[in-house]
Protein backbone atom coordinates (compact mmCIF):
# COMPACT_ATOMS: atom_id res chain seq x y z
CA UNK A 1 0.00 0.00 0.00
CA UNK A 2 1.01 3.62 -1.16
CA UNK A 3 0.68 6.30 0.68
CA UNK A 4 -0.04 9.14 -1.91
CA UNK A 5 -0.07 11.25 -5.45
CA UNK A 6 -0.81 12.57 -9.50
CA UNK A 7 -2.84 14.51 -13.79
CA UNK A 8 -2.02 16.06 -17.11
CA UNK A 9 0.11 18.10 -19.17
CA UNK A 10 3.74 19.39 -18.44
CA UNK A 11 7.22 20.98 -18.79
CA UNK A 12 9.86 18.40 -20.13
CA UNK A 13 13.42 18.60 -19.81
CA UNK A 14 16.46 15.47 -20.04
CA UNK A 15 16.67 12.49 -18.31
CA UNK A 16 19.31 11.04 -16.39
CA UNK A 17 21.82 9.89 -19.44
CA UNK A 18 18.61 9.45 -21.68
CA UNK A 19 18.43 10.60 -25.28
CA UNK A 20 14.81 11.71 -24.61
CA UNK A 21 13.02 13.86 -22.62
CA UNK A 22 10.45 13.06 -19.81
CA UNK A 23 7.92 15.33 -18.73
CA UNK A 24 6.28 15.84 -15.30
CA UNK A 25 3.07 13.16 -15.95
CA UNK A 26 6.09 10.80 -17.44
CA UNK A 27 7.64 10.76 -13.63
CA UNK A 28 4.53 10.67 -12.23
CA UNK A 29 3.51 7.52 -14.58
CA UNK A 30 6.53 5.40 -13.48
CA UNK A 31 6.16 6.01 -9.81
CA UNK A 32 2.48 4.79 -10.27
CA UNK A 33 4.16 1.55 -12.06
CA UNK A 34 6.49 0.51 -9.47
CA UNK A 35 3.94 -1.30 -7.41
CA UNK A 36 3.40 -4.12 -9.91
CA UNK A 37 1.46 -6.33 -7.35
CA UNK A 38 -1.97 -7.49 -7.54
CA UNK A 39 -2.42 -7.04 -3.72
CA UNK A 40 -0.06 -6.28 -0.43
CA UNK A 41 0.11 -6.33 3.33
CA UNK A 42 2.29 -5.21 5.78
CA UNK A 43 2.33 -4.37 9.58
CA UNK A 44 3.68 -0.95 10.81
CA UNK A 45 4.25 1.16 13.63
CA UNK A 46 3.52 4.44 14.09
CA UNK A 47 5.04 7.05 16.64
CA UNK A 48 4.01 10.46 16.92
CA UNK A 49 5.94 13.12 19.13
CA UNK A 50 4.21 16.39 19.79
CA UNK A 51 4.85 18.89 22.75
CA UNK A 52 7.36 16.49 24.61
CA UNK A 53 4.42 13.88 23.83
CA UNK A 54 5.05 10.32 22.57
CA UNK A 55 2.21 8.22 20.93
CA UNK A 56 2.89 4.90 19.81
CA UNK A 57 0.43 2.67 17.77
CA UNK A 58 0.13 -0.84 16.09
CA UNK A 59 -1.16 -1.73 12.99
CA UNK A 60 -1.96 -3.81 9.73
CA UNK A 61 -1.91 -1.99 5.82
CA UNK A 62 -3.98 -4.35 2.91
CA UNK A 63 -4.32 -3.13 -0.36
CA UNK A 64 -5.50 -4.61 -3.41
CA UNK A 65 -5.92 -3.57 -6.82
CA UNK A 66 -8.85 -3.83 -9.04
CA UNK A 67 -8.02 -2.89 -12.33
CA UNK A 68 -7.52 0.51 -12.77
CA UNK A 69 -8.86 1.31 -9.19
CA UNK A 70 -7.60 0.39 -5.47
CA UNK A 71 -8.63 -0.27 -2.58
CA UNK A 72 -7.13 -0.56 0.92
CA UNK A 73 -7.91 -1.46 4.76
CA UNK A 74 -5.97 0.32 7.62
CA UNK A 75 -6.46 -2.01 10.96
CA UNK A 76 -5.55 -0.52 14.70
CA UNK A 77 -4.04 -3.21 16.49
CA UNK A 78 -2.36 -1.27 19.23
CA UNK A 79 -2.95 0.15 22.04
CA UNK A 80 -6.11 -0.95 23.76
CA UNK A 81 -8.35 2.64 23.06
CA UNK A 82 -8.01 2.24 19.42
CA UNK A 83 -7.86 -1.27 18.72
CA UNK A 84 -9.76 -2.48 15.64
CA UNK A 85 -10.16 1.24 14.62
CA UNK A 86 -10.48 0.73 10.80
CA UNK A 87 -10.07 2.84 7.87
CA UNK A 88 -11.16 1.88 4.58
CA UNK A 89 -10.47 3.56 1.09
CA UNK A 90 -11.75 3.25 -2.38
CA UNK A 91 -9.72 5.34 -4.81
CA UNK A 92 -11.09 5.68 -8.31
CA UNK A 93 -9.25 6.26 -10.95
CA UNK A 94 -11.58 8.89 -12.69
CA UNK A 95 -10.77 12.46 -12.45
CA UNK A 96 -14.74 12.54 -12.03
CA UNK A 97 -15.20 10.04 -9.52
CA UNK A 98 -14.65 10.95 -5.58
CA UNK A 99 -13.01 8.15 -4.05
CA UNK A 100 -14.60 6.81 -0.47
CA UNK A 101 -12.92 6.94 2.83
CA UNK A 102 -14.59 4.76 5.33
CA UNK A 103 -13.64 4.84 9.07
CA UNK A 104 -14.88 2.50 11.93
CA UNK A 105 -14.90 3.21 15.08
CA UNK A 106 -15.46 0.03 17.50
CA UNK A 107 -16.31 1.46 20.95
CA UNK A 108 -19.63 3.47 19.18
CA UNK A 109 -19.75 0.44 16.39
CA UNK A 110 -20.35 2.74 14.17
CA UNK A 111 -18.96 3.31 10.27
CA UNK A 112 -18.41 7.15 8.83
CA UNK A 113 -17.70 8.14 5.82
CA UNK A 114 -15.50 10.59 5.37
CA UNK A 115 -15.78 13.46 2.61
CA UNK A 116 -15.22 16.55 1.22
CA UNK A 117 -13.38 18.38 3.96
CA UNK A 118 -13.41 15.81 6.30
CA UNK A 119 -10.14 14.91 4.60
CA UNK A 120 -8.28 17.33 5.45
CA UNK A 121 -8.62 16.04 9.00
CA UNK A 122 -5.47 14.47 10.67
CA UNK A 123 -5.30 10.53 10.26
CA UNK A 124 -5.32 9.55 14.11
CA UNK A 125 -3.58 12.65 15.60
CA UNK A 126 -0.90 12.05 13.43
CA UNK A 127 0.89 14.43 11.06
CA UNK A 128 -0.88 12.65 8.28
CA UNK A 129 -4.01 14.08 6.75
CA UNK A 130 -7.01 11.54 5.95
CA UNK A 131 -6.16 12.45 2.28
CA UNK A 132 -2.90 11.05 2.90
CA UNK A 133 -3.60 7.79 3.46
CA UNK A 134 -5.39 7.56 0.07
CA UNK A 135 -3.28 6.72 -3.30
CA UNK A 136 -3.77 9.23 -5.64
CA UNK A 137 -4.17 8.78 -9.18
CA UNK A 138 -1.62 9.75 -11.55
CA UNK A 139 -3.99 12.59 -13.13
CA UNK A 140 -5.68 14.11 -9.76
CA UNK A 141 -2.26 16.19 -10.33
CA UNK A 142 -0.77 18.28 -12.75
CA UNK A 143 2.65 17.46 -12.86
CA UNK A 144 5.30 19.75 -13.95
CA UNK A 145 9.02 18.34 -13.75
CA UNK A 146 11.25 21.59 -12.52
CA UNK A 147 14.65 20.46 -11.86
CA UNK A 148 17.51 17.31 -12.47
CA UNK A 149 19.40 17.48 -9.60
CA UNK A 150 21.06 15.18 -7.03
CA UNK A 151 19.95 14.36 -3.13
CA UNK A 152 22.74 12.84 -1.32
CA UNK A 153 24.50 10.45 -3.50
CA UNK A 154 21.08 9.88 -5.73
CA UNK A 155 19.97 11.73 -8.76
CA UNK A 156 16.34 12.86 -8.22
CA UNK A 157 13.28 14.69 -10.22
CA UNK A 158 11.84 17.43 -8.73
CA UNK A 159 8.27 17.43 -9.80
CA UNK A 160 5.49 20.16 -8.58
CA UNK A 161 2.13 18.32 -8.74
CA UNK A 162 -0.83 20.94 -8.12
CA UNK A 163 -4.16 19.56 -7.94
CA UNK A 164 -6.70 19.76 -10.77
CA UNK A 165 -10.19 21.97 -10.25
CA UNK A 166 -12.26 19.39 -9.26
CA UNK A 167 -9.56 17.71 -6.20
CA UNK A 168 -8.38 21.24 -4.85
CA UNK A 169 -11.98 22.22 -2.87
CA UNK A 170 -11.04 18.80 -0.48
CA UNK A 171 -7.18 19.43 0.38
CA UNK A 172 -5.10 20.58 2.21
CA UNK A 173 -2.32 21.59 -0.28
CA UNK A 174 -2.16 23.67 -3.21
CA UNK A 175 0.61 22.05 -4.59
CA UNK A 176 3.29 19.10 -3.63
CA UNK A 177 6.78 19.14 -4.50
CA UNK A 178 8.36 15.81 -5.25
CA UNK A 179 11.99 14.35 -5.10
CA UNK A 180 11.98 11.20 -7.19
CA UNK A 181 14.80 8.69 -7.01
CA UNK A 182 15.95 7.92 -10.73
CA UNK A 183 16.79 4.98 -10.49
CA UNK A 184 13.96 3.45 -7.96
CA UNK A 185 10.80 5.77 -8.85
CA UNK A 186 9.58 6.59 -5.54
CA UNK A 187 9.77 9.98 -3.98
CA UNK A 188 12.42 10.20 -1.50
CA UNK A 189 11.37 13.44 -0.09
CA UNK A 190 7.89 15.27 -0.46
CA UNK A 191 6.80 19.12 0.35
CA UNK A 192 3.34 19.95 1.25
CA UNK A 193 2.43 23.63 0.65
CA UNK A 194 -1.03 25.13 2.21
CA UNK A 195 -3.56 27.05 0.31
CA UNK A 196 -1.79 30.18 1.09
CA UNK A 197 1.71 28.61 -0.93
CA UNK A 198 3.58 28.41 2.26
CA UNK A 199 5.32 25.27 3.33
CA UNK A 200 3.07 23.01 5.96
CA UNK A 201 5.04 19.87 6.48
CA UNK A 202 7.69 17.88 5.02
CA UNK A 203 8.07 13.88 4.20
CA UNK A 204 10.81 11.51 4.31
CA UNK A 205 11.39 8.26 2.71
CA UNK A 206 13.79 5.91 3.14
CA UNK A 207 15.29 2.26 4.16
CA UNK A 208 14.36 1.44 0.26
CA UNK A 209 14.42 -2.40 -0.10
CA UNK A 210 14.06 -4.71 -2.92
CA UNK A 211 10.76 -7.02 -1.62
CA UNK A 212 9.74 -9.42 -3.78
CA UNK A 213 10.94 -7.43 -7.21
CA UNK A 214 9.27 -4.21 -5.98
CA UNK A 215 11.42 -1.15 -5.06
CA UNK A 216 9.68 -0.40 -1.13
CA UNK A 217 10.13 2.52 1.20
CA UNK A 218 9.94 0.94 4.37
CA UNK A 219 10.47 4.46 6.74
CA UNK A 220 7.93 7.64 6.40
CA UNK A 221 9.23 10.58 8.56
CA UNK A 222 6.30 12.99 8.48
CA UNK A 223 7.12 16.39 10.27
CA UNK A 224 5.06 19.28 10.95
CA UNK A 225 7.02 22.68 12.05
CA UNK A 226 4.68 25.24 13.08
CA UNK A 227 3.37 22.47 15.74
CA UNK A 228 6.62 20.98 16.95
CA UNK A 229 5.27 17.89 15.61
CA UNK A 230 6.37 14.80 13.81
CA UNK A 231 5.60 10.94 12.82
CA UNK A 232 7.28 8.34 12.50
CA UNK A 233 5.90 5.04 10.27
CA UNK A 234 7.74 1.96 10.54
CA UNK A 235 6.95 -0.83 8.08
CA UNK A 236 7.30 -4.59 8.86
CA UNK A 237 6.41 -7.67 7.64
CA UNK A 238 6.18 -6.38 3.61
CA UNK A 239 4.17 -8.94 1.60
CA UNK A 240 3.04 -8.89 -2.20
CA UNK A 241 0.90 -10.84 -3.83
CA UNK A 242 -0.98 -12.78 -0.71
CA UNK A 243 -4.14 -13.27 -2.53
CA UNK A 244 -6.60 -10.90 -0.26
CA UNK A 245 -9.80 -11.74 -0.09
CA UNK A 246 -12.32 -9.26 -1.78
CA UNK A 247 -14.46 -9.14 1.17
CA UNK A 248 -12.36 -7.62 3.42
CA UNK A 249 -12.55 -4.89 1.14
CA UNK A 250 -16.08 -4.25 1.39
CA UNK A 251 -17.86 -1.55 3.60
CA UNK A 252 -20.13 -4.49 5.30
CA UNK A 253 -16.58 -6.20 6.42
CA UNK A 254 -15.65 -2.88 8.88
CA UNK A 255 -18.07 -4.40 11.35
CA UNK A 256 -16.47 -8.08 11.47
């Protein structure tokens, strides 16, 4: 499971030691390639620090494809208050088409749906947004590739991806800007800018692995200045190609 981006036209420039040039949706394309798994899992943990604050919880990531469209299931494991919290998200690939966000809460056994603004709501206290946790499709961006340049030892892309019309009511951000490893397609560092263009939090990725074929990021370092805040998400236990079970999928399952 992916935890992000992308839609349309853009600036080109060179590739790394290519003959031809990519352009911003080219970048974006790849990235959206690298997963080539029918369906994943994988246990993480997340830790949050805020204010001298430490929170620390448990839990499971599914996601499964279904052609064009995805689908995933976030399960709380850990600690006891929000155990068998679930989240569950149906992103569409259509522009059109607003994808669902599901959440469960088991002491009120009750299922919302979130929408529209509600997204812009923090995932669990976290520094992730609800929108976060959704993949976005390639063209719920306009991607614009602004720079070739190198991050530590790596050559990178530096994308801007801006939200079409129809996505920018329901986030957060008015744009993204994206490093991109060359080699391994997955951004490596990510920029969140507000509505008002000023910079809101920053994401790192890192501890790439090879699992199973499939490039990984196995460390998200989410970090939030204005409110001394940051979170850490640990990934464990990375699995393609288990053969999930539709109906955990389904909106009737968030009860089980």
């Amino acid at each position: 499971m992916r935890l992000m981006f992308t839609v349309l036209v853009v600036s080109t420039a060179f590739s790394f030691g290519s003959a031809y040039s990519l352009t911003g949706r080219d970048i974006a394309v790849k990235m959206d390639e690298v997963d080539t798994s029918a369906d994943s899992q994988r246990n993480a943990t997340m830790v949050i620090e805020r204010a001298g604050q430490k929170l620390v919880r448990k839990l499971k990531m599914q996601g499964k494809k279904y052609g064009v469209d995805e689908r995933s299931l976030i399960t709380f494991e850990e600690p006891a208050d929000v155990q068998d919290t679930k989240y569950l998200s149906w992103v569409y690939d259509a522009t059109d088409q607003e994808d669902d966000l599901w959440v469960y809460f088991p002491t009120d056994n009750l299922v919302r749906r979130i929408s529209g603004g509600g997204k812009k709501g923090s995932f669990m206290r976290s520094d992730f947004a609800n929108e976060d946790i959704e993949q976005r499709a390639v063209d719920d961006d306009v991607h614009t590739l602004v720079e070739e340049t190198t991050m530590g030892d790596r050559s990178v892309y530096v994308l801007e991806s801006v939200p079409i019309e129809i996505k920018a009511a329901d986030s957060n951000y008015a744009k993204r800007k994206v490093w991109v490893d060359a080699e391994y397609w997955l951004p490596v560092k990510i920029e969140y800018y507000d509505q008002r263009k000023r910079l809101l939090k920053t994401m790192i990725q890192g501890d790439i692995q090879n699992i199973d074929g499939i490039w990984t990021a196995t460390k998200l370092i989410m970090e939030t200045p204005r409110k001394n805040s940051k979170t850490l998400m640990q990934y464990f236990d990375v699995q393609y190609n288990v053969g999930l079970d539709d109906g955990a999928f389904e909106q009737s399952a968030l009860k089980r």
